[in-house]
C-alpha atoms as a PDB file:
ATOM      1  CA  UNK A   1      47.662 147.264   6.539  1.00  0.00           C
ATOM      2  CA  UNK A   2      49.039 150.925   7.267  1.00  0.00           C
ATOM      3  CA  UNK A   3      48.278 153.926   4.771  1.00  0.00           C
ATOM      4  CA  UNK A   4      52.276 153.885   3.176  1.00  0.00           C
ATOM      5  CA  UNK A   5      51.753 150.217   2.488  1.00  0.00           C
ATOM      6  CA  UNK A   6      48.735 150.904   0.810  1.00  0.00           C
ATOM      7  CA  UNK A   7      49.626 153.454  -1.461  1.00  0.00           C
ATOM      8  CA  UNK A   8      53.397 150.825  -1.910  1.00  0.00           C
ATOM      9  CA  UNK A   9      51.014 148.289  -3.171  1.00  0.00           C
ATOM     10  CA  UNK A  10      48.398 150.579  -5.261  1.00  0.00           C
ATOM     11  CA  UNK A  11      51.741 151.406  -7.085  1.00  0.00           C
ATOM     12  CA  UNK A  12      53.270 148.282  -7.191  1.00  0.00           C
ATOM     13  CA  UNK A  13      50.086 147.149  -8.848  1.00  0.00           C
ATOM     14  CA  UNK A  14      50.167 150.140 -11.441  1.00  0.00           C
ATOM     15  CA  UNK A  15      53.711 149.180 -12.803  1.00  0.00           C
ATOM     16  CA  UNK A  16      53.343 145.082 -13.444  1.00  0.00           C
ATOM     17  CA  UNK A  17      49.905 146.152 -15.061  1.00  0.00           C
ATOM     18  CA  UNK A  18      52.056 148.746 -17.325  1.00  0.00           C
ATOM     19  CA  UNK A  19      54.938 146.144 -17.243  1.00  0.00           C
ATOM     20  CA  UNK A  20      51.989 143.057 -18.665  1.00  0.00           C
ATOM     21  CA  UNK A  21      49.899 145.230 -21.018  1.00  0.00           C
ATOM     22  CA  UNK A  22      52.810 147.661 -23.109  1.00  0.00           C
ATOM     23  CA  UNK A  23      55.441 146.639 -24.865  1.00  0.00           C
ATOM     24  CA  UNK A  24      59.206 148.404 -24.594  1.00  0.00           C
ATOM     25  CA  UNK A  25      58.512 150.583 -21.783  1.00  0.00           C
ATOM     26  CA  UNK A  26      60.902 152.657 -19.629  1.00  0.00           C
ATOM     27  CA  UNK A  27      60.804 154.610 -16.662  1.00  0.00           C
ATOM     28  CA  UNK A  28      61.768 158.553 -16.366  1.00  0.00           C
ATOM     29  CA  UNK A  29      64.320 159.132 -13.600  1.00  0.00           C
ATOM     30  CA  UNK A  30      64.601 163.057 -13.163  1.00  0.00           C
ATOM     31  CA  UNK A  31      67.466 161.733  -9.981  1.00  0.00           C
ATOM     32  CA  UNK A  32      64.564 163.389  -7.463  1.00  0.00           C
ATOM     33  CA  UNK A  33      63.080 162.554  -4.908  1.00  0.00           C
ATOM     34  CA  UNK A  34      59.718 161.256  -6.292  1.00  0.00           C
ATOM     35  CA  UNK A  35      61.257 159.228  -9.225  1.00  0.00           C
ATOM     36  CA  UNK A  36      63.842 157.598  -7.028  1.00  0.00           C
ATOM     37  CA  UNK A  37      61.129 156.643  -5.032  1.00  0.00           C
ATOM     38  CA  UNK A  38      59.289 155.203  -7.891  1.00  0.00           C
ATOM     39  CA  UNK A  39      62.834 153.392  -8.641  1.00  0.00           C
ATOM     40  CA  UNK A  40      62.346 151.674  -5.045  1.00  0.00           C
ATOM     41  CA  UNK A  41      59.115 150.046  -6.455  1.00  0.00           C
ATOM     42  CA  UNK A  42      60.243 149.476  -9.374  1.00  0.00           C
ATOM     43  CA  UNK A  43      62.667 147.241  -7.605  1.00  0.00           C
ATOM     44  CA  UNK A  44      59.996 145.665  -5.255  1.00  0.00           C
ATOM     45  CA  UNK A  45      57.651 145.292  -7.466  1.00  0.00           C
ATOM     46  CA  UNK A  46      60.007 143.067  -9.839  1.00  0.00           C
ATOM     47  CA  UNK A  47      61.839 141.375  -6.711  1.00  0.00           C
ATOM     48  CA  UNK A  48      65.029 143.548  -7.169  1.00  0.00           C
ATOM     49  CA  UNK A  49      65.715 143.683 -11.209  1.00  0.00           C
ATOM     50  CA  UNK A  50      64.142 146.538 -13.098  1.00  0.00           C
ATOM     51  CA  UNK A  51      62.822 144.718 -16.386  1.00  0.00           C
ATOM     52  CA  UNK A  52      63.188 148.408 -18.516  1.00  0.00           C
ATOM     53  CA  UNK A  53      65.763 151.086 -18.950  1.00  0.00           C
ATOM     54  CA  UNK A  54      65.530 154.201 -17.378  1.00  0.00           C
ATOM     55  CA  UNK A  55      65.387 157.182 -19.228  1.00  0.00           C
ATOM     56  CA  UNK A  56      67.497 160.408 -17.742  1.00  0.00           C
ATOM     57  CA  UNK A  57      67.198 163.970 -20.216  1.00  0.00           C
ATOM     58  CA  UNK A  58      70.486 165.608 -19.433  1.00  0.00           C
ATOM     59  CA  UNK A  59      70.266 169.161 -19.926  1.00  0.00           C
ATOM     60  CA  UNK A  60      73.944 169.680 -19.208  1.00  0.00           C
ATOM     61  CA  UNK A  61      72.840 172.017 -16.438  1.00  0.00           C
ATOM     62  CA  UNK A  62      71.975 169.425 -13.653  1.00  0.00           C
ATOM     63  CA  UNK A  63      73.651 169.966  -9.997  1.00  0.00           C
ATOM     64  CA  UNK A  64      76.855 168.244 -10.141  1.00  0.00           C
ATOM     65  CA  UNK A  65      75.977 166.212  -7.418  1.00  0.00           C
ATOM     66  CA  UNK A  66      72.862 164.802  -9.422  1.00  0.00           C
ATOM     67  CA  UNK A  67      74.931 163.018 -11.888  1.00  0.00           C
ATOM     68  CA  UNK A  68      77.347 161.893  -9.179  1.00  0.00           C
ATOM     69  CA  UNK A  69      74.306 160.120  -7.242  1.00  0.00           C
ATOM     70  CA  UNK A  70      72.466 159.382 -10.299  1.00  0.00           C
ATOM     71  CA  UNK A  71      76.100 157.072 -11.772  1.00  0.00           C
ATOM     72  CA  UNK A  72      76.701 155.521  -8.236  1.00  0.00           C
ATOM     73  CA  UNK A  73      73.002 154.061  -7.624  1.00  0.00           C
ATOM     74  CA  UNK A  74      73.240 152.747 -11.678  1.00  0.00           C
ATOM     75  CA  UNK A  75      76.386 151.627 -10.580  1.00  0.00           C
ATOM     76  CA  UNK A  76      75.415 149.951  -7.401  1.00  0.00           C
ATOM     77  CA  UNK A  77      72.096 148.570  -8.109  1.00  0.00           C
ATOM     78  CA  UNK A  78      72.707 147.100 -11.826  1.00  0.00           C
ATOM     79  CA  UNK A  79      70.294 149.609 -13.954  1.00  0.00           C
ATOM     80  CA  UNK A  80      70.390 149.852 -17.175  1.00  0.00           C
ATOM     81  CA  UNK A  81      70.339 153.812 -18.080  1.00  0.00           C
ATOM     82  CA  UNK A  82      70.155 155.709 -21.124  1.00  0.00           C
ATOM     83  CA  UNK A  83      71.087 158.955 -21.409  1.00  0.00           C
ATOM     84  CA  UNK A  84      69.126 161.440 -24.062  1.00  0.00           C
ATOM     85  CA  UNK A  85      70.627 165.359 -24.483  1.00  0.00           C
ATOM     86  CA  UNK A  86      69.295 167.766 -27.208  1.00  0.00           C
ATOM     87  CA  UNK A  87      72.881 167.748 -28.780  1.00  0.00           C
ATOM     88  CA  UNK A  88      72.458 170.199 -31.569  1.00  0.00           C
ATOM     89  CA  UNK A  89      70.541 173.256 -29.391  1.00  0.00           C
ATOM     90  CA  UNK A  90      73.222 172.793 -26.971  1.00  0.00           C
ATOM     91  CA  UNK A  91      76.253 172.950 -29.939  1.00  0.00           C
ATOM     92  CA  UNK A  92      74.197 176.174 -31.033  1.00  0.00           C
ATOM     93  CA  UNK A  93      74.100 177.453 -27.285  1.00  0.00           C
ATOM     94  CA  UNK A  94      70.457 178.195 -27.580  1.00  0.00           C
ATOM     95  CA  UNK A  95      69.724 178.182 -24.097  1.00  0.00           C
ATOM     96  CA  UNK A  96      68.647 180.283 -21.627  1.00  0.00           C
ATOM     97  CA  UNK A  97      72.042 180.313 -19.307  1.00  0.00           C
ATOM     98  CA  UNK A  98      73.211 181.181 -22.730  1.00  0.00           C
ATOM     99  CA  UNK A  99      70.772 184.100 -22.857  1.00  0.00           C
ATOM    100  CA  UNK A 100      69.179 182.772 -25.931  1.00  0.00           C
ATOM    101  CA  UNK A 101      66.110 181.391 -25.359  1.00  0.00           C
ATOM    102  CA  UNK A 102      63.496 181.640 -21.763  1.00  0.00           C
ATOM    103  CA  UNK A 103      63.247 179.886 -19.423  1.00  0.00           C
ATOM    104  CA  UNK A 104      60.027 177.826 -20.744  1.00  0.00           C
ATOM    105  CA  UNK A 105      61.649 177.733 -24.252  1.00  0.00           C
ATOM    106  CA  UNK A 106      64.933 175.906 -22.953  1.00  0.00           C
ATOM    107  CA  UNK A 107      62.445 173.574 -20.874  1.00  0.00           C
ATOM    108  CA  UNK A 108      61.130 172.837 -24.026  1.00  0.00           C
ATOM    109  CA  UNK A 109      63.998 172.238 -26.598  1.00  0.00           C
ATOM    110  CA  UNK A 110      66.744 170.188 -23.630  1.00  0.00           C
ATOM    111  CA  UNK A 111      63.857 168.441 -21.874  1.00  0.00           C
ATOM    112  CA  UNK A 112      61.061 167.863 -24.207  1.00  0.00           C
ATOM    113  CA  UNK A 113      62.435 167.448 -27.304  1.00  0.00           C
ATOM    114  CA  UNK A 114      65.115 165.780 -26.104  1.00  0.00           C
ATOM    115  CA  UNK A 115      62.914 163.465 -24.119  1.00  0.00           C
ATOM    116  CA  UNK A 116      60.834 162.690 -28.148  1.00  0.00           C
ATOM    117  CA  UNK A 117      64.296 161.772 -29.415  1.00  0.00           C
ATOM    118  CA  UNK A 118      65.329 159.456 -26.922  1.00  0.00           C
ATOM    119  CA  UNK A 119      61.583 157.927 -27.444  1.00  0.00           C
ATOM    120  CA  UNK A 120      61.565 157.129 -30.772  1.00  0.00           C
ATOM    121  CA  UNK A 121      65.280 156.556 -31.058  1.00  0.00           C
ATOM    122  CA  UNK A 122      64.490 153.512 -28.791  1.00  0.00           C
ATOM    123  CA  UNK A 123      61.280 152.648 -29.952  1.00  0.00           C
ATOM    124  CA  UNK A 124      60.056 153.495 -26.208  1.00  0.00           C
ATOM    125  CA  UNK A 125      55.737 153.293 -26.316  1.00  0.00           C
ATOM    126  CA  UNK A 126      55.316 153.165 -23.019  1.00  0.00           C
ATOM    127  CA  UNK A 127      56.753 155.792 -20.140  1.00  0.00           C
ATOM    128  CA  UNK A 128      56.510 155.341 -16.578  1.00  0.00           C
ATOM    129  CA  UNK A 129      56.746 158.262 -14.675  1.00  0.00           C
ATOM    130  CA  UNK A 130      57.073 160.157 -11.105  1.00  0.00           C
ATOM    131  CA  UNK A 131      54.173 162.598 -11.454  1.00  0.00           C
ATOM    132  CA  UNK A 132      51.732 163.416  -8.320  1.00  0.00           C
ATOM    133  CA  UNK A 133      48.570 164.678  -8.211  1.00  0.00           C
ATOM    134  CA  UNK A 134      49.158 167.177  -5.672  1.00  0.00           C
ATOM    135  CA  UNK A 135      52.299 168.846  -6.796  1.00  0.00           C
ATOM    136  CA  UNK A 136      51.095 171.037  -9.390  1.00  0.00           C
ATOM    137  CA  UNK A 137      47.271 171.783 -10.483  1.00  0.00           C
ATOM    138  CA  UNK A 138      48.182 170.753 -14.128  1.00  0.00           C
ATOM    139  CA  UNK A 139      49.386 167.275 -13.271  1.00  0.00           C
ATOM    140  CA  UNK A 140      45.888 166.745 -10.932  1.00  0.00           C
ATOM    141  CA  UNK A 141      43.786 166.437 -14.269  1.00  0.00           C
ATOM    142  CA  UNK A 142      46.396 163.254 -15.162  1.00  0.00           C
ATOM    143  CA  UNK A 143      45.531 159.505 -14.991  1.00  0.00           C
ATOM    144  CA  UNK A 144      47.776 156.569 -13.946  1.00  0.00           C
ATOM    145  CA  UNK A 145      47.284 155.657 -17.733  1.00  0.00           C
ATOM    146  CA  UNK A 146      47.516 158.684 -19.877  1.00  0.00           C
ATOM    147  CA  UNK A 147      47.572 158.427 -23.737  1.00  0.00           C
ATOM    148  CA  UNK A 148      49.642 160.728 -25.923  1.00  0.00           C
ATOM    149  CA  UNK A 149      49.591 160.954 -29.889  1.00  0.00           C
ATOM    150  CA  UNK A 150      52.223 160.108 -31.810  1.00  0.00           C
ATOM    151  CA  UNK A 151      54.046 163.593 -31.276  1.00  0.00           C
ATOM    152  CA  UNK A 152      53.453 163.056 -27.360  1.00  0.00           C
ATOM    153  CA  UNK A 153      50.848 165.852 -27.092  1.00  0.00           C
ATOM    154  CA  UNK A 154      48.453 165.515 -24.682  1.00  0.00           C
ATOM    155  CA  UNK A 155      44.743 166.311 -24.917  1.00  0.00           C
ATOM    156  CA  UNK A 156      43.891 166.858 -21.441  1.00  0.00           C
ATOM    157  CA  UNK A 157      39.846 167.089 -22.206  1.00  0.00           C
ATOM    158  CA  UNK A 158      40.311 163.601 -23.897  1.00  0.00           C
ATOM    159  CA  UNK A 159      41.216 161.247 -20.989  1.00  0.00           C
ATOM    160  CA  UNK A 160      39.705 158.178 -20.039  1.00  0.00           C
ATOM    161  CA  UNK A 161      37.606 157.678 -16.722  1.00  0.00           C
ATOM    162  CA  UNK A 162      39.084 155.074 -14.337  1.00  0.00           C
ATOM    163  CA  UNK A 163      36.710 154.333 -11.414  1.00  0.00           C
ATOM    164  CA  UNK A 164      37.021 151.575  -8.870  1.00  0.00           C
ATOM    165  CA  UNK A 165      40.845 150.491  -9.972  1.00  0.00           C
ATOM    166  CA  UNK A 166      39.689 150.056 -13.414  1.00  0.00           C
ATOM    167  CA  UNK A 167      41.923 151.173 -16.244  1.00  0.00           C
ATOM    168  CA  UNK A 168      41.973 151.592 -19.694  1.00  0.00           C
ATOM    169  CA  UNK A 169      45.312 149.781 -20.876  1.00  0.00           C
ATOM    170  CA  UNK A 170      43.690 149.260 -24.768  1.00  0.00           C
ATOM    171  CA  UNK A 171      44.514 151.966 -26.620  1.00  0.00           C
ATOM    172  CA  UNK A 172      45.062 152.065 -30.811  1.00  0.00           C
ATOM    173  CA  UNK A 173      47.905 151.711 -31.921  1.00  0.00           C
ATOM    174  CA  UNK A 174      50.509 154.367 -32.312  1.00  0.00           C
ATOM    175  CA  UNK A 175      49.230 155.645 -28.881  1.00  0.00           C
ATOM    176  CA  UNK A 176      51.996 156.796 -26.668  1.00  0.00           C
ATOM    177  CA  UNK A 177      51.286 155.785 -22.748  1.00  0.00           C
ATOM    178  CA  UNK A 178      52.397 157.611 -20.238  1.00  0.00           C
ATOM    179  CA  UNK A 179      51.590 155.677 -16.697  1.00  0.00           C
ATOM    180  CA  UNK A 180      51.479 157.513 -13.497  1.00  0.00           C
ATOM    181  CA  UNK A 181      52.131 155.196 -10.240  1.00  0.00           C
ATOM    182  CA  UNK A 182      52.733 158.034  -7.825  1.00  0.00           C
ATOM    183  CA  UNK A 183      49.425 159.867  -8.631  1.00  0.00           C
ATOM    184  CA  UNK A 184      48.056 159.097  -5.269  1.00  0.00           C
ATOM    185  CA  UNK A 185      51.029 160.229  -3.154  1.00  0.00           C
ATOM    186  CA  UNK A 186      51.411 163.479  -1.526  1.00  0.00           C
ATOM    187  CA  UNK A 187      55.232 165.072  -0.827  1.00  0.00           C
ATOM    188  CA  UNK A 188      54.403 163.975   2.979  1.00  0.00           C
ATOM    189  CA  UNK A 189      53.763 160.751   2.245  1.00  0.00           C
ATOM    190  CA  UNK A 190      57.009 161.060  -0.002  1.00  0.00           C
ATOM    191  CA  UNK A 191      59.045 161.259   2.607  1.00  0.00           C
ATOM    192  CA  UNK A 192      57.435 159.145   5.209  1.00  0.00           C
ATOM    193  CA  UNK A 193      58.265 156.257   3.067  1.00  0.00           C
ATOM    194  CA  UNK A 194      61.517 157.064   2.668  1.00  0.00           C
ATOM    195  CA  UNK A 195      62.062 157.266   5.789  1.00  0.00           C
ATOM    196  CA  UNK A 196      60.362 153.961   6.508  1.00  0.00           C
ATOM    197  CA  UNK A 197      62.642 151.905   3.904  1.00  0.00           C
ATOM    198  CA  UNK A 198      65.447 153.719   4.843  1.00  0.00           C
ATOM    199  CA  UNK A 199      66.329 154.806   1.307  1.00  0.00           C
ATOM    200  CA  UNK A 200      69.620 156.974  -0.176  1.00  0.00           C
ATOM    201  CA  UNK A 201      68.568 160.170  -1.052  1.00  0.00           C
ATOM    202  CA  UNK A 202      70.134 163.328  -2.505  1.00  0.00           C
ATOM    203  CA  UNK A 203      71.736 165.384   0.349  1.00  0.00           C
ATOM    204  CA  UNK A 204      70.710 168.430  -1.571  1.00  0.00           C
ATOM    205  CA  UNK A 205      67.355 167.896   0.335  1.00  0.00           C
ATOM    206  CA  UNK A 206      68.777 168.779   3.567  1.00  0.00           C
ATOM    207  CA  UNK A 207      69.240 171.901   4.857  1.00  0.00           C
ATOM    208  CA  UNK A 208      72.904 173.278   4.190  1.00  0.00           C
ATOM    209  CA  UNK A 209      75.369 175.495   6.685  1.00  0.00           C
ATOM    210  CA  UNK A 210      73.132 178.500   5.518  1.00  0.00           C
ATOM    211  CA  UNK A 211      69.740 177.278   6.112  1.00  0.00           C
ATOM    212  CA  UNK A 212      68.595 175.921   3.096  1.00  0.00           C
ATOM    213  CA  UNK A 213      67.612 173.040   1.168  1.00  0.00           C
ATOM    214  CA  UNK A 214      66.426 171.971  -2.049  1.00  0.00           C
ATOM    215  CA  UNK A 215      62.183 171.002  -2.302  1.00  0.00           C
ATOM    216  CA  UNK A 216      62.377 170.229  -5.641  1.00  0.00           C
ATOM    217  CA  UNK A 217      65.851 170.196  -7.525  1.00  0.00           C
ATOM    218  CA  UNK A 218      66.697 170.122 -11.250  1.00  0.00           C
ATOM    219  CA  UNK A 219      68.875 172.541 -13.367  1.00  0.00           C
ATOM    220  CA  UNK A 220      70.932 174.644 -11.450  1.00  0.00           C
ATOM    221  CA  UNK A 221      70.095 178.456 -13.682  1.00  0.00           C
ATOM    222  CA  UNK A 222      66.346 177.814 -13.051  1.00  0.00           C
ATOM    223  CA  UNK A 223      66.016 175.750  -9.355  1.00  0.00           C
ATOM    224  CA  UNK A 224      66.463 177.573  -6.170  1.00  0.00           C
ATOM    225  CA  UNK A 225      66.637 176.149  -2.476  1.00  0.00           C
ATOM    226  CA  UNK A 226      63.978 177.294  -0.021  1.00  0.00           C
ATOM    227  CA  UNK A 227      64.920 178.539   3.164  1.00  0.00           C
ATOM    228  CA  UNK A 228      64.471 175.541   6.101  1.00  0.00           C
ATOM    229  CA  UNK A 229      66.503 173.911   9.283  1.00  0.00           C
ATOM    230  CA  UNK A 230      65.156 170.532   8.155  1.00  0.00           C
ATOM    231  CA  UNK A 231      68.731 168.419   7.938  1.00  0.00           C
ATOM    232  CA  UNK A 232      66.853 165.067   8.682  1.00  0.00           C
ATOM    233  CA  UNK A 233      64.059 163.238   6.824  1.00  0.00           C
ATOM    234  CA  UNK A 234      62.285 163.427   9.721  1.00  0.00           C
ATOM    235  CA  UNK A 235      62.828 166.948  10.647  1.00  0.00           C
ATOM    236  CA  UNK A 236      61.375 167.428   7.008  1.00  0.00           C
ATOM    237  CA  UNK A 237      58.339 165.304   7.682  1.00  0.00           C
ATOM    238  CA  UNK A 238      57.963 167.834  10.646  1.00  0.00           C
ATOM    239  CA  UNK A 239      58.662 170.737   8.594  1.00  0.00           C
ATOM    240  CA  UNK A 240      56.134 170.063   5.917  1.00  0.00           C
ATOM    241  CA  UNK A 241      53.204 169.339   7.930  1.00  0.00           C
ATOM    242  CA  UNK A 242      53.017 172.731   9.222  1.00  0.00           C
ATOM    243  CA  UNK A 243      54.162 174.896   6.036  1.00  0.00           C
ATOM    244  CA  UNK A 244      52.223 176.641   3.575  1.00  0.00           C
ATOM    245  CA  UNK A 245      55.056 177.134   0.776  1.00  0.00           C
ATOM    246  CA  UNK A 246      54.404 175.639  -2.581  1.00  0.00           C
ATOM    247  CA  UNK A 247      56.842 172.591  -3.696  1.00  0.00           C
ATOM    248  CA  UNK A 248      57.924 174.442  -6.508  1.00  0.00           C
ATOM    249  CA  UNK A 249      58.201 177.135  -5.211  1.00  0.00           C
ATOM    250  CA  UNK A 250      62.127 177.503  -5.660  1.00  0.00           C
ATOM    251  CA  UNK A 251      61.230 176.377  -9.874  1.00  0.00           C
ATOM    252  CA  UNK A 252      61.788 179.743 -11.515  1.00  0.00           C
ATOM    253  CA  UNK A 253      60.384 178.362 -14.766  1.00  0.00           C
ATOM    254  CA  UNK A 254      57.362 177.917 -13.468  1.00  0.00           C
ATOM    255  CA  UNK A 255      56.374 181.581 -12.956  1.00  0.00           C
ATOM    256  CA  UNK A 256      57.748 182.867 -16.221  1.00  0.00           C
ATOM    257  CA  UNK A 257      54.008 182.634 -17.525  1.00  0.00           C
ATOM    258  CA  UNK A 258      51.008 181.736 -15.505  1.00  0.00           C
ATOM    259  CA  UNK A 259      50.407 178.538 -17.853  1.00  0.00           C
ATOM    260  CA  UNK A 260      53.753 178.103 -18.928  1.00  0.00           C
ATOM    261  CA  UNK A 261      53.962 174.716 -17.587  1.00  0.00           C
ATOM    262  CA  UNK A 262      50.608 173.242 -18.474  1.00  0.00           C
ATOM    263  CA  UNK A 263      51.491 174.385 -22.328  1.00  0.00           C
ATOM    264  CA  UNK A 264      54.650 172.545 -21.272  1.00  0.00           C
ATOM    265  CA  UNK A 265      53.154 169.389 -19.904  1.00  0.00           C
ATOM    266  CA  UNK A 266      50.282 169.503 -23.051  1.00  0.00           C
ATOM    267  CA  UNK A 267      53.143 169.439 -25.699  1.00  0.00           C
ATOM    268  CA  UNK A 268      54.860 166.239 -23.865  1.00  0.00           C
ATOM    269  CA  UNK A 269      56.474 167.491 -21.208  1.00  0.00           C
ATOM    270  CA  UNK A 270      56.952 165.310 -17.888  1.00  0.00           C
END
């Protein structure tokens, strides 16, 4: 068996244990790269339905083209998607294109707390989510199953060991789960796969008529292409095994404060 087919199956395995141990789960689906890639699975793993909803937080401030890709594959591929949006700081224009809140603060009132309220509105106690180890040092102290309390914080010193493919899917009740099938993955690997199944991606990862493209997209005040020739996935896969730039590094949110996203990720953040 090749490497991508072992991390496919490590995965695979990940989401029917999450989809045979929790109750009312979903699956985040940030339109990205990694989390359409975890879609993919999803629909291997269940022979081509996706037994839960996905979850999408719409800050209003997504790349227009995000929503258009993000309606035609729900569209084309029978998903069931629900939509959550922080309705009443976006009536109050408390935002940071607004010039009313940062950067971090807006990450935390249209993504966060709108991600809580779509939760509980739909009794959601299990997430399943497109986070990699080696994207960001924060999300490298995660495990594939990570409790939350009841307010979705997470105590990062309190996480339990999982050696030898053994995981902790008991947890009291209350808990909230978040479960991690990408964990193992690096961006590389990312991309070889998609390449290998041949999968519809976002064009805004492909180098435009200027010479950029998009690493890691999201809302269009705070994300920033990088510069790159790379209009191919695999003139990507070439690109990235020889540079030295950080994933994010086009995320302006992240370098607002140098732990601005683990307080992020602590309070419930993805």
């Amino acid at each position: 068996m090749d490497y991508l087919s072992k991390l496919e199956n490590q995965s695979i395995y990940i989401m029917r244990e999450a989809f045979n141990k929790f109750e009312n789960l979903a699956m985040l689906w940030s339109i990205g790269k990694d989390s359409t890639v975890l879609l993919w699975l999803a629909r291997k793993a269940f022979f081509g339905h996706v037994p839960f909803p996905l979850v999408h937080v719409d800050t209003t401030y997504k790349i227009p083209s995000m929503i258009e890709y993000r309606d035609r594959l729900v569209r084309d591929w029978k998903l069931e998607l629900v939509v959550g949006k922080n309705e009443g700081v976006l009536k109050s224009g408390t935002t940071y294109p607004n010039g009313k809140a940062t950067r971090v603060e807006c990450c935390g009132t249209l993504k966060k707390d709108a991600l809580k309220a779509v939760l509980d509105e739909h009794h959601f106690t299990g997430v399943i989510v497109g986070v990699r180890r080696d994207e960001e040092p924060t999300r490298a102290k995660e495990r594939y199953f990570s409790p939350r309390d009841k307010n979705m914080e997470w105590n990062v010193e309190d996480q339990p060991p999982e050696l030898w493919d053994q995981f902790k899917t008991d947890f009291d009740k209350g808990t909230h789960i978040r479960i991690h099938p990408l964990l193992h993955w690096t961006e590389l690997n990312i991309w070889e796969y998609i390449e290998r199944e041949n999968m519809p991606i976002i064009p805004l990862y492909f180098a435009n008529g200027n010479g950029e493209r998009y690493r890691s997209i999201g809302c269009y005040p705070c994300t920033f292409p990088v510069k790159s020739s790379a209009k191919s996935v695999r003139e990507i896969i070439e690109e990235l095994r020889v540079t030295k730039t950080s994933e994010r590094a086009g995320r302006a949110q992240d370098k607002e404060s140098e732990d601005a996203f683990e307080k992020l990720r602590r309070d419930g953040y993805m």
